[in-house]
PDB file of N, CA and C in Angstrom:
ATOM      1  N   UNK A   1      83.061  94.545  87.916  1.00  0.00           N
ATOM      2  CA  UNK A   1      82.355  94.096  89.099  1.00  0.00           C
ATOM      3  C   UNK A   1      82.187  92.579  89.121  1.00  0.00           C
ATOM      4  N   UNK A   2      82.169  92.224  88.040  1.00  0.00           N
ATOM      5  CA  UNK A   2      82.093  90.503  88.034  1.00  0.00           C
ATOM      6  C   UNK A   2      83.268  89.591  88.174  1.00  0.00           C
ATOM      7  N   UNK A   3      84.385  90.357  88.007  1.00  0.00           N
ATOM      8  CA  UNK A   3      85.381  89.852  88.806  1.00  0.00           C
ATOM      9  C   UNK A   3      86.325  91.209  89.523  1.00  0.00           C
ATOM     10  N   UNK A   4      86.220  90.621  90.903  1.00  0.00           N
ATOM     11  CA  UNK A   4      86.623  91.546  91.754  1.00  0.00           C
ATOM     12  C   UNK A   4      88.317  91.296  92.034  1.00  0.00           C
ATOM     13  N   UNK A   5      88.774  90.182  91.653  1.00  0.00           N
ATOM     14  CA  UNK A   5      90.194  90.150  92.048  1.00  0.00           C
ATOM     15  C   UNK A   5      90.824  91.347  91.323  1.00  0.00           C
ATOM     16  N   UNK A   6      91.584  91.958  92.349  1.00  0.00           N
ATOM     17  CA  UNK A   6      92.702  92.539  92.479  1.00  0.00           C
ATOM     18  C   UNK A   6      94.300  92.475  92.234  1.00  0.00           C
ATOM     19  N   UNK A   7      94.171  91.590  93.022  1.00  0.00           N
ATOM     20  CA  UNK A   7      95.900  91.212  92.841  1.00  0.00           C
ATOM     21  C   UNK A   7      96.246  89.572  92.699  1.00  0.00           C
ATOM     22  N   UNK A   8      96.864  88.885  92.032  1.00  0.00           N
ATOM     23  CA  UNK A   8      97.564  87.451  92.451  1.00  0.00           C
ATOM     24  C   UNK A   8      98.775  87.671  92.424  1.00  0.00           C
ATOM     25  N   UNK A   9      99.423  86.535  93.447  1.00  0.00           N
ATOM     26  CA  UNK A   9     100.481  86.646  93.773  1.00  0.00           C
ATOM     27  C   UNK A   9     101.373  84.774  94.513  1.00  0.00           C
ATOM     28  N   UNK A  10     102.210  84.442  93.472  1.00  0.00           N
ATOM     29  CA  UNK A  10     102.310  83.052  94.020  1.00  0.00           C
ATOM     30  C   UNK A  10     103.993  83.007  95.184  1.00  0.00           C
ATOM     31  N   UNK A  11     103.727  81.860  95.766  1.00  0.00           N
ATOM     32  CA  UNK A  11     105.048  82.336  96.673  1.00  0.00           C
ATOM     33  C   UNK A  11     105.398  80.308  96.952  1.00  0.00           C
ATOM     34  N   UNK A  12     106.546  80.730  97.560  1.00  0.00           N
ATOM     35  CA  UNK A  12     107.126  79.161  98.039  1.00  0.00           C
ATOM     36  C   UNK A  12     107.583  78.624  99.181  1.00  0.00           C
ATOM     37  N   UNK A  13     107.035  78.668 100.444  1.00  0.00           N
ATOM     38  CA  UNK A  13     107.233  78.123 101.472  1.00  0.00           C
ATOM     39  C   UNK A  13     108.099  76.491 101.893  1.00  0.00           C
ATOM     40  N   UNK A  14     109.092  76.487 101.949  1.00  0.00           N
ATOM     41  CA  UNK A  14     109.683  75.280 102.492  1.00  0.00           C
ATOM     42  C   UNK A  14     109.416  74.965 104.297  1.00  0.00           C
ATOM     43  N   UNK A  15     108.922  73.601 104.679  1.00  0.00           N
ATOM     44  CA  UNK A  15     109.009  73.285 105.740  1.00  0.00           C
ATOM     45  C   UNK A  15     109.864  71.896 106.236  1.00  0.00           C
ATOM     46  N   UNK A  16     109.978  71.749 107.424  1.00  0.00           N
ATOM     47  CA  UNK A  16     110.817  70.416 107.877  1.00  0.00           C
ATOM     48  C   UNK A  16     109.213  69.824 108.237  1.00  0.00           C
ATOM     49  N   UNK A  17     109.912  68.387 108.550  1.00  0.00           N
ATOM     50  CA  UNK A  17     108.940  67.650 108.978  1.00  0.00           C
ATOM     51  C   UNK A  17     109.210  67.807 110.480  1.00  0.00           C
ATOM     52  N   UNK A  18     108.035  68.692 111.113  1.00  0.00           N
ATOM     53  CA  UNK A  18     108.206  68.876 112.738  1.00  0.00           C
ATOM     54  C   UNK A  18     108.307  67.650 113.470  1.00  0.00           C
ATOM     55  N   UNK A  19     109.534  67.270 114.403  1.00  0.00           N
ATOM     56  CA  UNK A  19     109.533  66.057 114.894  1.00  0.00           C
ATOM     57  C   UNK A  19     108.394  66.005 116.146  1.00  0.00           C
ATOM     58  N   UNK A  20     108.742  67.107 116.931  1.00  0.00           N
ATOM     59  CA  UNK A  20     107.642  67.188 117.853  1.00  0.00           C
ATOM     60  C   UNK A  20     106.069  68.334 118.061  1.00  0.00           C
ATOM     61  N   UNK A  21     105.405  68.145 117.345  1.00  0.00           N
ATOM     62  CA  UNK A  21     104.217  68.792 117.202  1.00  0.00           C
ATOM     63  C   UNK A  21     103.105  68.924 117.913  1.00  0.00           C
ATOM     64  N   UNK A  22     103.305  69.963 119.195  1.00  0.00           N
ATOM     65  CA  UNK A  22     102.626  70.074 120.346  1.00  0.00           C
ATOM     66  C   UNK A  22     101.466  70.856 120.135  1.00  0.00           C
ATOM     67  N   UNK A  23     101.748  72.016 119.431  1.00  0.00           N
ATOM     68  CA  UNK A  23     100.931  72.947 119.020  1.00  0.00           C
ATOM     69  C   UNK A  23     101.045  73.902 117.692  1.00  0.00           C
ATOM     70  N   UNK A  24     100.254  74.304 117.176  1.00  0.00           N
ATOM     71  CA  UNK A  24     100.030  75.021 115.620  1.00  0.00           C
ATOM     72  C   UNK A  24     101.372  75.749 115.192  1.00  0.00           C
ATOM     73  N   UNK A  25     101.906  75.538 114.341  1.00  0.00           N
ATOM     74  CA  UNK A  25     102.736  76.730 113.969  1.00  0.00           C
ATOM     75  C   UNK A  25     102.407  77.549 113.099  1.00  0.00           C
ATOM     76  N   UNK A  26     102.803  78.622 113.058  1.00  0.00           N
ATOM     77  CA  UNK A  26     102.513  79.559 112.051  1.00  0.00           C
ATOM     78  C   UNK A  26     103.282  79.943 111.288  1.00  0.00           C
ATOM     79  N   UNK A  27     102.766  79.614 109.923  1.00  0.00           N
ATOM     80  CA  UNK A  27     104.040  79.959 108.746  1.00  0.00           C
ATOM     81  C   UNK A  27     104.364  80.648 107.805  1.00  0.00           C
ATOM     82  N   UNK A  28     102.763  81.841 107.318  1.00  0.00           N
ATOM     83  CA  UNK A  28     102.563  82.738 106.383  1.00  0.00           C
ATOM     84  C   UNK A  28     101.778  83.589 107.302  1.00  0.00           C
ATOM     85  N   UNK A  29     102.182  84.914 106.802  1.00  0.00           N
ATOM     86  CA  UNK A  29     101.541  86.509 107.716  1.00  0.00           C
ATOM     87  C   UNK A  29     101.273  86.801 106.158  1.00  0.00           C
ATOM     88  N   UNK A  30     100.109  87.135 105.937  1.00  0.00           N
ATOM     89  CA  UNK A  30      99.460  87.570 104.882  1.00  0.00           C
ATOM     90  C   UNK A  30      98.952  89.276 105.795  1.00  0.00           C
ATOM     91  N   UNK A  31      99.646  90.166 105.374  1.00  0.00           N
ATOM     92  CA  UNK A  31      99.274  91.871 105.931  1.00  0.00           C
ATOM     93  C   UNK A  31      98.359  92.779 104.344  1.00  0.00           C
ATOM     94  N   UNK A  32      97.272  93.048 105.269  1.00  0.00           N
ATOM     95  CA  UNK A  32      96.221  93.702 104.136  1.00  0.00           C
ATOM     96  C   UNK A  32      97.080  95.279 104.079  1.00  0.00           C
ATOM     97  N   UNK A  33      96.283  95.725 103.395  1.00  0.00           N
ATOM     98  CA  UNK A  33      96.835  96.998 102.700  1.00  0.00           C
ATOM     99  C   UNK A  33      95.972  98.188 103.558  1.00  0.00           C
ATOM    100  N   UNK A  34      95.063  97.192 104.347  1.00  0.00           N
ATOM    101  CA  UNK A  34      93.845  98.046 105.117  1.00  0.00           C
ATOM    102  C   UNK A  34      94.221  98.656 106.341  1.00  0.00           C
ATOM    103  N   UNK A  35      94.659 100.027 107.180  1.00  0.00           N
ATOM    104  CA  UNK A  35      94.614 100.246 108.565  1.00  0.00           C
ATOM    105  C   UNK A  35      93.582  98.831 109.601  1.00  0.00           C
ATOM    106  N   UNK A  36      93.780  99.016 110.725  1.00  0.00           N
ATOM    107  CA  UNK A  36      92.949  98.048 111.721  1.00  0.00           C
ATOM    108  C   UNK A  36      91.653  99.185 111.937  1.00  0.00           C
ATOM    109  N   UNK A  37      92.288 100.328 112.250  1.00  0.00           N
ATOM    110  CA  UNK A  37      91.674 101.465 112.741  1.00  0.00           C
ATOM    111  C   UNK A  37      91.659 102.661 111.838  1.00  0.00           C
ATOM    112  N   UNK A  38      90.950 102.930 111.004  1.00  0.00           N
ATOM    113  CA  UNK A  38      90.865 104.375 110.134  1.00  0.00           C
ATOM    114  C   UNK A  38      90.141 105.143 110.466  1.00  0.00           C
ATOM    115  N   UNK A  39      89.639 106.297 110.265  1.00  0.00           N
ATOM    116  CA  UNK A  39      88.213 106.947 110.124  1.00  0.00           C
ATOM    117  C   UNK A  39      87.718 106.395 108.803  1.00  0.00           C
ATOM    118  N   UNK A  40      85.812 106.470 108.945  1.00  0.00           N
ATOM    119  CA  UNK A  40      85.127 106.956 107.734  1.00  0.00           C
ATOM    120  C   UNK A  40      85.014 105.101 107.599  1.00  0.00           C
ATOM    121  N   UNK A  41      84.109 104.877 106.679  1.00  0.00           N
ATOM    122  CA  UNK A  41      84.034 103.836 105.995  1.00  0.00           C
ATOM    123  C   UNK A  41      85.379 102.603 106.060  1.00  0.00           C
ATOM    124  N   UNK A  42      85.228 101.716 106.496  1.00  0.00           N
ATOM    125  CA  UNK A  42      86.204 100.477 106.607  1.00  0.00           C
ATOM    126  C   UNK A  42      85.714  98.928 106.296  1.00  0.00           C
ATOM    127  N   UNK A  43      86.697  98.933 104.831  1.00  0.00           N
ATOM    128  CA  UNK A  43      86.001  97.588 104.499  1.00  0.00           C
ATOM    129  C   UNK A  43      86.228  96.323 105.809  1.00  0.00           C
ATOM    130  N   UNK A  44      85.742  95.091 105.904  1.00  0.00           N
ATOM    131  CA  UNK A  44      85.977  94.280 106.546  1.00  0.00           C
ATOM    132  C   UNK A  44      86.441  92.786 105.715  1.00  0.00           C
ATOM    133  N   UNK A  45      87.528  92.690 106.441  1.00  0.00           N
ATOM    134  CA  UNK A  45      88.788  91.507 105.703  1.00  0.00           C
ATOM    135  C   UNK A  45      88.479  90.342 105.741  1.00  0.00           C
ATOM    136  N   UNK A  46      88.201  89.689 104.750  1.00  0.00           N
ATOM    137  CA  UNK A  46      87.862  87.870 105.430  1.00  0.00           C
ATOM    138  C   UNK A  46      88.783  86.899 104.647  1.00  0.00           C
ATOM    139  N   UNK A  47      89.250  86.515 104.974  1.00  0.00           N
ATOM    140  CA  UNK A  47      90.855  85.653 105.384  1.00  0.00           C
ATOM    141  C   UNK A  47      90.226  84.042 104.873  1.00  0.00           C
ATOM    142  N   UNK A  48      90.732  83.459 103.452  1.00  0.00           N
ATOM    143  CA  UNK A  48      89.981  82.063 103.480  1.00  0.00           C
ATOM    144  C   UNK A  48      91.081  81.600 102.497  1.00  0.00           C
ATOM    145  N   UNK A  49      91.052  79.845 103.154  1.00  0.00           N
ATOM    146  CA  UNK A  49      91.657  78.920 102.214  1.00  0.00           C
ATOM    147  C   UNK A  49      90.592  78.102 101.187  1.00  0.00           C
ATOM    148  N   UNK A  50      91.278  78.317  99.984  1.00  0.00           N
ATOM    149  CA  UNK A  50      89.777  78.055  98.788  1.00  0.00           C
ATOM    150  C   UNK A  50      90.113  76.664  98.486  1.00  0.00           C
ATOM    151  N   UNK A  51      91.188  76.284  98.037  1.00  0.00           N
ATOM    152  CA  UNK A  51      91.836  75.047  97.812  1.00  0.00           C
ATOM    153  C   UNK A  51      92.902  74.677  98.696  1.00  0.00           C
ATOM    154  N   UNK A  52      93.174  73.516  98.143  1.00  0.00           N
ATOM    155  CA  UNK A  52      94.473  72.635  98.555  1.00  0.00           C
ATOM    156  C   UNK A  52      94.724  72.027 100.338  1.00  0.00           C
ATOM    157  N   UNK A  53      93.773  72.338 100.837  1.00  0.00           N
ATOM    158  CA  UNK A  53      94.140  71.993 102.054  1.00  0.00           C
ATOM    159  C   UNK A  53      93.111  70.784 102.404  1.00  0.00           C
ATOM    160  N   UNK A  54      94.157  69.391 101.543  1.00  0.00           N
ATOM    161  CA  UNK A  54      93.258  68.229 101.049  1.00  0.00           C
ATOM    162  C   UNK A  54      93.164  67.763 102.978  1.00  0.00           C
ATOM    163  N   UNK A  55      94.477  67.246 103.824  1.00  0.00           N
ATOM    164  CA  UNK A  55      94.312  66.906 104.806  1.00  0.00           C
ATOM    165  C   UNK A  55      93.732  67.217 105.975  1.00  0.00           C
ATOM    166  N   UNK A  56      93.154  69.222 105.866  1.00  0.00           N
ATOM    167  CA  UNK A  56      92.898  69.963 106.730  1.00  0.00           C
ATOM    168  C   UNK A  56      94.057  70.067 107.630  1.00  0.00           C
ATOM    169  N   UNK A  57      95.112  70.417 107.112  1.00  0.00           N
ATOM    170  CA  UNK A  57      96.557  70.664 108.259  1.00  0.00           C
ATOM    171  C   UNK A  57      96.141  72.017 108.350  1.00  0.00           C
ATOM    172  N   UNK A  58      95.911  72.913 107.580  1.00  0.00           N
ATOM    173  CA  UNK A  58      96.313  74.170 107.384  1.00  0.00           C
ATOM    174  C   UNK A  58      94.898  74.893 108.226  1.00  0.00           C
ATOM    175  N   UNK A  59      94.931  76.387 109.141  1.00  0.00           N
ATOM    176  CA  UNK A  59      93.962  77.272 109.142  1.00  0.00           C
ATOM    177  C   UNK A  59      94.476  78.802 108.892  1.00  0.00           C
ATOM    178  N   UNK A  60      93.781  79.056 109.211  1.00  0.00           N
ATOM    179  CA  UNK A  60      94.098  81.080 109.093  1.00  0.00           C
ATOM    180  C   UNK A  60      93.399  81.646 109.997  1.00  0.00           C
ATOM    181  N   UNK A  61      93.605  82.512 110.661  1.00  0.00           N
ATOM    182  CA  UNK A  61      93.457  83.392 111.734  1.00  0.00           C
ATOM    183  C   UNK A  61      93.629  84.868 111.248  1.00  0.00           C
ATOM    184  N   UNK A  62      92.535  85.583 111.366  1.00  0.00           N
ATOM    185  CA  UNK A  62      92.941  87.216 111.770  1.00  0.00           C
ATOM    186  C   UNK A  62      93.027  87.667 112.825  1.00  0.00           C
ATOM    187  N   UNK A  63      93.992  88.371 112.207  1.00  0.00           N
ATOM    188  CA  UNK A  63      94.453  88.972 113.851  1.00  0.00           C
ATOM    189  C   UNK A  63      94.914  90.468 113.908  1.00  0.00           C
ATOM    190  N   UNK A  64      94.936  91.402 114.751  1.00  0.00           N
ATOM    191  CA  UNK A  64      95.493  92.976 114.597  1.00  0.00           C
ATOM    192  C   UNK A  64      96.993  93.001 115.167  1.00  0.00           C
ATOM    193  N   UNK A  65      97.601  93.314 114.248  1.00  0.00           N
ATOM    194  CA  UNK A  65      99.272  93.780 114.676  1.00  0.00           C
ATOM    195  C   UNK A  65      99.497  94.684 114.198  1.00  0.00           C
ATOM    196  N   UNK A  66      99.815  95.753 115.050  1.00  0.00           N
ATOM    197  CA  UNK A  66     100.751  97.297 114.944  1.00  0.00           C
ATOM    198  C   UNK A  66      99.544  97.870 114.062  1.00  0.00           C
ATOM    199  N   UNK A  67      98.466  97.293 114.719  1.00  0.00           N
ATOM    200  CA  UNK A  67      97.664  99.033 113.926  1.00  0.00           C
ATOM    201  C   UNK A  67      96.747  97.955 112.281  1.00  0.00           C
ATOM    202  N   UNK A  68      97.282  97.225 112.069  1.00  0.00           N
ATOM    203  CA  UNK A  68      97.104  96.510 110.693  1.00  0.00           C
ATOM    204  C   UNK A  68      96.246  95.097 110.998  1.00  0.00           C
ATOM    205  N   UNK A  69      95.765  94.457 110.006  1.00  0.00           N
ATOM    206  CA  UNK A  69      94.901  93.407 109.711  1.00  0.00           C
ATOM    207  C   UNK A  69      95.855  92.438 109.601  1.00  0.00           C
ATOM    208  N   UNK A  70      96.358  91.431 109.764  1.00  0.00           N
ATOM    209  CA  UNK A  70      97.104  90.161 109.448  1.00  0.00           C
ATOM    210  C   UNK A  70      96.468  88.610 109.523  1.00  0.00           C
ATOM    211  N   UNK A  71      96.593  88.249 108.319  1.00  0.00           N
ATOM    212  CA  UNK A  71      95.651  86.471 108.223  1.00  0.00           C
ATOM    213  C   UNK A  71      96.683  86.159 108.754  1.00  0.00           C
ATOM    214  N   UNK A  72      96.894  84.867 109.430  1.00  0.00           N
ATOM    215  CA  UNK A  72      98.084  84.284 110.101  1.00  0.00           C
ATOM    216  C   UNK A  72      97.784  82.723 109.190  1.00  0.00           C
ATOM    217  N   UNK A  73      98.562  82.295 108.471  1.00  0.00           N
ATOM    218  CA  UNK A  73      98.184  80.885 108.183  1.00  0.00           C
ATOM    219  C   UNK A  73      99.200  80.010 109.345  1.00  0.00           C
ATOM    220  N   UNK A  74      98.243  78.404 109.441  1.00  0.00           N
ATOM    221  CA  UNK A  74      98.890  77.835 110.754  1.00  0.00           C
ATOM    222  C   UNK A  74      98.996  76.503 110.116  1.00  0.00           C
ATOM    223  N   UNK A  75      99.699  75.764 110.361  1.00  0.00           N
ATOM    224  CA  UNK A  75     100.234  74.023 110.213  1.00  0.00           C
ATOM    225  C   UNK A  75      99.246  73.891 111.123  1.00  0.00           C
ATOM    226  N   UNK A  76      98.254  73.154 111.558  1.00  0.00           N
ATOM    227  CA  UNK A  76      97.447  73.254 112.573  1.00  0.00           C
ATOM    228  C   UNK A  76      97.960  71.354 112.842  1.00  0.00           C
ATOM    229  N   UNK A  77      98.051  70.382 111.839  1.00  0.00           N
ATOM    230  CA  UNK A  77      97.980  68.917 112.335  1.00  0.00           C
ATOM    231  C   UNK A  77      99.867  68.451 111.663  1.00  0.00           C
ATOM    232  N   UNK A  78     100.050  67.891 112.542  1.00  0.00           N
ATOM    233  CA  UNK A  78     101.670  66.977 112.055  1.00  0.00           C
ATOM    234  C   UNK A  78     101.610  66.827 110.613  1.00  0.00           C
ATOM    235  N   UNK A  79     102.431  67.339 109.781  1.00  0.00           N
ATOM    236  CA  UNK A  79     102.743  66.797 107.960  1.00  0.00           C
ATOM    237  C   UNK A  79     104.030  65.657 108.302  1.00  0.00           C
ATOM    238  N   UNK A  80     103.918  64.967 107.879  1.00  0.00           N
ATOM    239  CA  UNK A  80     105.274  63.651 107.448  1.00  0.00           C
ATOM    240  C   UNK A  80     105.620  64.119 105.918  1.00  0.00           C
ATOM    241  N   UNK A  81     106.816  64.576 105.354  1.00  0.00           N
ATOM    242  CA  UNK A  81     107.094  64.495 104.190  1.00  0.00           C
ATOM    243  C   UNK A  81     107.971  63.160 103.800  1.00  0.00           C
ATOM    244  N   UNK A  82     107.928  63.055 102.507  1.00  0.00           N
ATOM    245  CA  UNK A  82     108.060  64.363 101.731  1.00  0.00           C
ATOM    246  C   UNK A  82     106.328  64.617 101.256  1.00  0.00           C
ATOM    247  N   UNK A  83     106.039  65.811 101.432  1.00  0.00           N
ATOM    248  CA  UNK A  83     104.496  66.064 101.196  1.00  0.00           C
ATOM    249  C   UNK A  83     104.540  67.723 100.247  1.00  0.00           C
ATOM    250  N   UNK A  84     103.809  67.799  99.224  1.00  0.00           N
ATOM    251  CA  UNK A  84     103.716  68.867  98.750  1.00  0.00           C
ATOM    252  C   UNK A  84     102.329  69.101  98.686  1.00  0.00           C
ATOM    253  N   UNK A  85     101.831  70.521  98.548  1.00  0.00           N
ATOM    254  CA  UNK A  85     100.375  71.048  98.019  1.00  0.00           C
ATOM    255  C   UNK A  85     100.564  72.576  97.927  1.00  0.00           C
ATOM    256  N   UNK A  86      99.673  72.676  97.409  1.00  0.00           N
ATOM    257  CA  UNK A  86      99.473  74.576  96.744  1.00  0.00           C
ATOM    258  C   UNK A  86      98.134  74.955  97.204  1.00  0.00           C
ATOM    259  N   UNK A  87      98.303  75.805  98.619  1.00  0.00           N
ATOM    260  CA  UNK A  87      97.440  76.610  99.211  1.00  0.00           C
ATOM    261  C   UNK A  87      97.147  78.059  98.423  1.00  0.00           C
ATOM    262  N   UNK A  88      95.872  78.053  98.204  1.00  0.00           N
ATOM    263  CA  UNK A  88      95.245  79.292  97.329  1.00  0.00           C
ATOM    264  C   UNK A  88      94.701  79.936  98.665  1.00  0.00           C
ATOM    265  N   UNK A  89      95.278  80.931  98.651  1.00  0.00           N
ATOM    266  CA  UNK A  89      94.509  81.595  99.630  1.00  0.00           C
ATOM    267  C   UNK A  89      93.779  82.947  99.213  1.00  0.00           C
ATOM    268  N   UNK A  90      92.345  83.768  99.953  1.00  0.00           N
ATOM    269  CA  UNK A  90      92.048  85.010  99.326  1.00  0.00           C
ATOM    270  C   UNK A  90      91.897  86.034 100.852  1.00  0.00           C
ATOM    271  N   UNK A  91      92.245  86.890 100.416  1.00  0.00           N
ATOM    272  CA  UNK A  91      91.814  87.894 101.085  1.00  0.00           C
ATOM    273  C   UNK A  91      90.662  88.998 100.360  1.00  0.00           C
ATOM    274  N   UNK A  92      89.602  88.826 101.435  1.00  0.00           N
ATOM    275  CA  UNK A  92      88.514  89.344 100.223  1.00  0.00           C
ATOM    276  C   UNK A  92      88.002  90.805 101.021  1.00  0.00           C
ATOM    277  N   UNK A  93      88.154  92.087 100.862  1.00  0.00           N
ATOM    278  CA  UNK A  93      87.551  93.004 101.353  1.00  0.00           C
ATOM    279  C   UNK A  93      86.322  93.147 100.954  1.00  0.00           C
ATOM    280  N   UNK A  94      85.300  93.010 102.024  1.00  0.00           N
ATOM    281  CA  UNK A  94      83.980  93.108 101.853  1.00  0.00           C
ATOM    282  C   UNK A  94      83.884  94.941 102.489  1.00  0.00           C
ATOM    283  N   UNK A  95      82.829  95.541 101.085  1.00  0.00           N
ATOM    284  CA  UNK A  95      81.821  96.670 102.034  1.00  0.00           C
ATOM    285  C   UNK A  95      80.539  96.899 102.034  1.00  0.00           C
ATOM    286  N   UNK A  96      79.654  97.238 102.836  1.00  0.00           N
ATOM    287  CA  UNK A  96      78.441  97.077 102.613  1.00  0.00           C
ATOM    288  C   UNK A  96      77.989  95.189 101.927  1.00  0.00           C
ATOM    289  N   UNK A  97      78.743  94.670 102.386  1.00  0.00           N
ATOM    290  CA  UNK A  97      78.430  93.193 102.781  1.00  0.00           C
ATOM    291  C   UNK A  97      78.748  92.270 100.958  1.00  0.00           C
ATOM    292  N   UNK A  98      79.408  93.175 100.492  1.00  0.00           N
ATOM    293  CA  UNK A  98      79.576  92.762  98.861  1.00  0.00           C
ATOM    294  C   UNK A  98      81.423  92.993  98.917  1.00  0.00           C
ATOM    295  N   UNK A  99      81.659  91.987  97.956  1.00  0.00           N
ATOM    296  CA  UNK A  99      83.168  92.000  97.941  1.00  0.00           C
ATOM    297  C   UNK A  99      83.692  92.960  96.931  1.00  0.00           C
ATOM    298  N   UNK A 100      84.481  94.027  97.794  1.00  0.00           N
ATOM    299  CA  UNK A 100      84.588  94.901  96.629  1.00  0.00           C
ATOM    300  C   UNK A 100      85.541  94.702  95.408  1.00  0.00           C
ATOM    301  N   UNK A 101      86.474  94.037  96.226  1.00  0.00           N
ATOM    302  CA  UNK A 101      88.104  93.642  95.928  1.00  0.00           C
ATOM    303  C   UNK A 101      88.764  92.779  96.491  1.00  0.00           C
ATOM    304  N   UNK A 102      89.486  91.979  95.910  1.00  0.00           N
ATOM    305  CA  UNK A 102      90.382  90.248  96.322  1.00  0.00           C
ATOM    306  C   UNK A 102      91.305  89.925  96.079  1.00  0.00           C
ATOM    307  N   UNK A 103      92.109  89.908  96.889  1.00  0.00           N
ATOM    308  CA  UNK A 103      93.729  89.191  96.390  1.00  0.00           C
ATOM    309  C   UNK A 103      93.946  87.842  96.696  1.00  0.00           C
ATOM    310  N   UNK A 104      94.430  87.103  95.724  1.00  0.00           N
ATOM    311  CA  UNK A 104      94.798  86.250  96.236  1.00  0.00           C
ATOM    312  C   UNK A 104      96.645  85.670  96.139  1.00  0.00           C
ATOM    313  N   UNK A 105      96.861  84.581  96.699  1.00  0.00           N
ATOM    314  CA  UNK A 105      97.880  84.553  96.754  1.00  0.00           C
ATOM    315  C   UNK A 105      98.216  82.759  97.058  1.00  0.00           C
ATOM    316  N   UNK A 106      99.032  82.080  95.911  1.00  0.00           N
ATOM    317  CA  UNK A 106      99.234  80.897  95.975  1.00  0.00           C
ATOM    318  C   UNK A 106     100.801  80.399  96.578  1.00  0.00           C
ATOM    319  N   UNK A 107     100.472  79.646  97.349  1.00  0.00           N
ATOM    320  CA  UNK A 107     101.729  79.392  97.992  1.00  0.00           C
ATOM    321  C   UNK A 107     101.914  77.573  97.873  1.00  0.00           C
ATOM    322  N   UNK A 108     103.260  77.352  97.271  1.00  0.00           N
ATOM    323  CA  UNK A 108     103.532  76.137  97.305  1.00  0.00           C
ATOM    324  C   UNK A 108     104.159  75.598  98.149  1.00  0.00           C
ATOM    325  N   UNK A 109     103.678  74.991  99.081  1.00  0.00           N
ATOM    326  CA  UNK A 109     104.178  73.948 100.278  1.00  0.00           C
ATOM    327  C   UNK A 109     105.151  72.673 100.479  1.00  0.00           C
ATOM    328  N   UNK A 110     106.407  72.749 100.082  1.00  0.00           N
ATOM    329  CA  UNK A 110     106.851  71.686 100.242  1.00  0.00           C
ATOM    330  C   UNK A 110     107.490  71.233 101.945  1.00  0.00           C
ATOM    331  N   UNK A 111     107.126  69.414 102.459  1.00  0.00           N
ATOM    332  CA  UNK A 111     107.182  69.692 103.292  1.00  0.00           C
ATOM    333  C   UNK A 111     108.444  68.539 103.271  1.00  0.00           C
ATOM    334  N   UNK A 112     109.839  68.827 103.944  1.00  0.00           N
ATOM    335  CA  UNK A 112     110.714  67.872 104.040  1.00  0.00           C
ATOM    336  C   UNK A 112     110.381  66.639 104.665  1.00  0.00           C
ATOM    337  N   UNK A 113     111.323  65.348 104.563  1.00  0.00           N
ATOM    338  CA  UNK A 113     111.166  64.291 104.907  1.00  0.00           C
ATOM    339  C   UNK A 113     111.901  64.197 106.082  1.00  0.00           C
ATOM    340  N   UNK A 114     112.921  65.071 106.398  1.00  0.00           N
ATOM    341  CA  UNK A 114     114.080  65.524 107.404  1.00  0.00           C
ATOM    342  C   UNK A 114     113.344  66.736 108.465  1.00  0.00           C
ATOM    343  N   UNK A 115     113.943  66.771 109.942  1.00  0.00           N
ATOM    344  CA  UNK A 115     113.408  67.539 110.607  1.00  0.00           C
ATOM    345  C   UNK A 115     114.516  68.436 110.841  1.00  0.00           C
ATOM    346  N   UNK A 116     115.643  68.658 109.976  1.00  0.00           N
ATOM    347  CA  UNK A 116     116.233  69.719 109.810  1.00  0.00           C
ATOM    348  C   UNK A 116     116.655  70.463 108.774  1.00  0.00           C
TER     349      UNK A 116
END
């Protein structure tokens, strides 16, 4: 009970340097293991960046697709590379308002200096 993580899991995202950056992109779908809609008892998902998001480029969004829970992570501000950082992200199922269980999942960001 005193540590609730569940799962880690690290990953590697490559990006270009967006030449024209009008609006957020989205670049990691983090999908829980949870239905959107079950019967009976349903934990509730909370979607957070713990580290690394020194510039505040990055957010996360939940959102319901096909029935399922999905964090959406977003480029939210212009990166110029070459830029790297390592987003820790958790997905924490809360029930009865206590975290039962947590995954997290580290993703290393490299962002090109090229916009192709």
């Amino acid at each position: 009970m005193t540590d609730p993580v569940h799962t880690i899991s690290h990953t590697v995202i490559s990006l270009p340097t967006f030449r024209e950056f009008s609006r957020p992109e989205e670049i990691i779908f983090l999908r829980a293991i949870t239905p959107a809609y079950s019967p009976g008892p349903q934990p509730d998902i909370i979607f957070h960046i713990t580290e690394g998001n020194l510039r505040e480029s990055f957010d996360i969004q939940k959102r319901y697709v096909d029935g399922m829970i999905v964090g959406v992570v977003r480029q939210v501000k212009p990166i110029v590379g070459p830029f790297h950082a390592v987003l820790k992200l958790e997905m924490n199922y809360v029930v009865g308002g206590v975290v039962s269980h947590r995954n997290i999942v580290n993703v290393n960001i490299f962002v090109s200096e090229f916009w192709f």
